[in-house]
Protein backbone atom coordinates (compact mmCIF):
# COMPACT_ATOMS: atom_id res chain seq x y z
CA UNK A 1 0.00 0.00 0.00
CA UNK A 2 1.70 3.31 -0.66
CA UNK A 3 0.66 6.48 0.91
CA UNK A 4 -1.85 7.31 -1.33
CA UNK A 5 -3.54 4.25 -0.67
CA UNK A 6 -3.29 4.90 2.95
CA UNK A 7 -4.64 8.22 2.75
CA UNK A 8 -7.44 7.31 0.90
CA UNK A 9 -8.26 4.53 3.41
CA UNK A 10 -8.71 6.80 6.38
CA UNK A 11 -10.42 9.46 4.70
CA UNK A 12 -12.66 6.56 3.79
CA UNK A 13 -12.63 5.43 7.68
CA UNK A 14 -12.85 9.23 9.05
CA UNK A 15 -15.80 9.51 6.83
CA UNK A 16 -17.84 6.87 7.29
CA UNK A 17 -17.47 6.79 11.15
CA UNK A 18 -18.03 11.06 10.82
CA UNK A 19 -15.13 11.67 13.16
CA UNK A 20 -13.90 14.37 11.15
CA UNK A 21 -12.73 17.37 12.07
CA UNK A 22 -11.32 20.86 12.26
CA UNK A 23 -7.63 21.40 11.46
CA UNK A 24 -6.89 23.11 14.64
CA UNK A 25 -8.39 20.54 16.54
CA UNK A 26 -6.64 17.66 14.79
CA UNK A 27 -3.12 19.37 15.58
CA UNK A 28 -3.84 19.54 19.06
CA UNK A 29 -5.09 15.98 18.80
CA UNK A 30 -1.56 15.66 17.14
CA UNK A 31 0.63 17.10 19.84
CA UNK A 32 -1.35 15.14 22.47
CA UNK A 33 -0.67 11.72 20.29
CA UNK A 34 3.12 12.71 19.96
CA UNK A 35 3.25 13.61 24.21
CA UNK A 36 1.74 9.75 24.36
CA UNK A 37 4.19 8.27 22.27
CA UNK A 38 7.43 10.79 24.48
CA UNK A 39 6.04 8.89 27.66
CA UNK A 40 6.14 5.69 26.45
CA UNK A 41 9.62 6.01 25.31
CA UNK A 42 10.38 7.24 29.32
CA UNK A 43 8.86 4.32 30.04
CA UNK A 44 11.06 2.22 27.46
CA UNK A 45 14.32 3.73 28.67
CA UNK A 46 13.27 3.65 32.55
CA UNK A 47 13.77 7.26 31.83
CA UNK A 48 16.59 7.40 30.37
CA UNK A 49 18.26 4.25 32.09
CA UNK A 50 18.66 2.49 29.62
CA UNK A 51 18.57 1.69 25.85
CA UNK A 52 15.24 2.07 24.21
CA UNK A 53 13.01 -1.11 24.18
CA UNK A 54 10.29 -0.87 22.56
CA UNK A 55 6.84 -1.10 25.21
CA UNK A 56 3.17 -3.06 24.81
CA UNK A 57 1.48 -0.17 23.85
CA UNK A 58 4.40 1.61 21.38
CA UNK A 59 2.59 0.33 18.35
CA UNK A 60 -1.03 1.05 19.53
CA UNK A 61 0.51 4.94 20.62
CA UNK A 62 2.19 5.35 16.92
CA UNK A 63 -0.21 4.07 15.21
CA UNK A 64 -2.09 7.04 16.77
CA UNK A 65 0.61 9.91 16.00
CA UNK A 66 0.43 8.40 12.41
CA UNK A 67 -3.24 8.16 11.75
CA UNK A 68 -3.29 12.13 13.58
CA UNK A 69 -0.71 13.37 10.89
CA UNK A 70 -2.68 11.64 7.99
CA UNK A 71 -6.14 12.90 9.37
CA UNK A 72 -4.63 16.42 9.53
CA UNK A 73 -3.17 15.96 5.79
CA UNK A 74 -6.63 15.02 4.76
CA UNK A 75 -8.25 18.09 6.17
CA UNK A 76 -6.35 19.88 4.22
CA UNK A 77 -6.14 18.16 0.82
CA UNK A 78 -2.39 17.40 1.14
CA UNK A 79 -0.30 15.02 -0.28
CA UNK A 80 1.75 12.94 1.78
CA UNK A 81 3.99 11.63 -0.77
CA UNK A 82 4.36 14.54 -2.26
CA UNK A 83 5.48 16.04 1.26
CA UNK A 84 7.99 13.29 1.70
CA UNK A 85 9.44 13.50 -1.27
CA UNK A 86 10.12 17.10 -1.41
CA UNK A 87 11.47 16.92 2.39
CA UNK A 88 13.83 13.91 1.11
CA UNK A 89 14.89 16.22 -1.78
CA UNK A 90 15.72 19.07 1.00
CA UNK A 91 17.59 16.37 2.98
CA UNK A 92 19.60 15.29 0.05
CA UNK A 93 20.76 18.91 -0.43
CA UNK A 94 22.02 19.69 2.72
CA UNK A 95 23.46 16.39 3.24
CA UNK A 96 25.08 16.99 -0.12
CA UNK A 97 26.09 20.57 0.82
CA UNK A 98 27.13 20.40 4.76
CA UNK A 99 27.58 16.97 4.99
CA UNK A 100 24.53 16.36 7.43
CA UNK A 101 20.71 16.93 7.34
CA UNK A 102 20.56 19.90 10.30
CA UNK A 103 19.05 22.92 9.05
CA UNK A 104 21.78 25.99 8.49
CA UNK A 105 18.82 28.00 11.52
């Protein structure tokens, strides 16, 4: 399935299920998905302990930051592949020019 695909299956899902929603709201749905997945990585490190393991619920949790970020895309008639591969093509330049993927800010 490429991301086309995908997007078209949870548009699909989002409206059939009418769970969509403003922009706004799905980027502070976002953020709140992305603080989930942060604590289960505490909890995967013992807080910083240790090396990363990877927890019960780290699928379930980005699964959720994923399906947030393609909802949001959706709301806003974006393509995702498009996205990527213009942020790959940005990567490849400054790797190509500094020698690393940072941004020059």
């Amino acid at each position: 399935m490429n991301l086309q695909d995908i997007q078209h299956k949870i548009d699909k899902f989002t409206k059939e299920k009418a769970i969509n929603s403003r922009v706004d709201i799905r980027i502070i749905d976002l953020a709140s998905e992305v603080g989930e997945l942060s604590k289960e990585v505490l909890k995967g490190t013992d807080y910083g302990n240790k090396k990363f393991e990877k927890t019960k619920e780290w699928k379930s949790e980005l699964g959720d930051v994923l399906f947030s970020l393609i909802c949001i895309a959706n709301e806003t008639n974006t393509d995702l592949e498009e996205c990527l591969n213009s942020v790959l093509n940005k990567y490849e330049e400054r790797f190509k020019n500094k020698g690393d993927l940072g941004s020059s800010k």
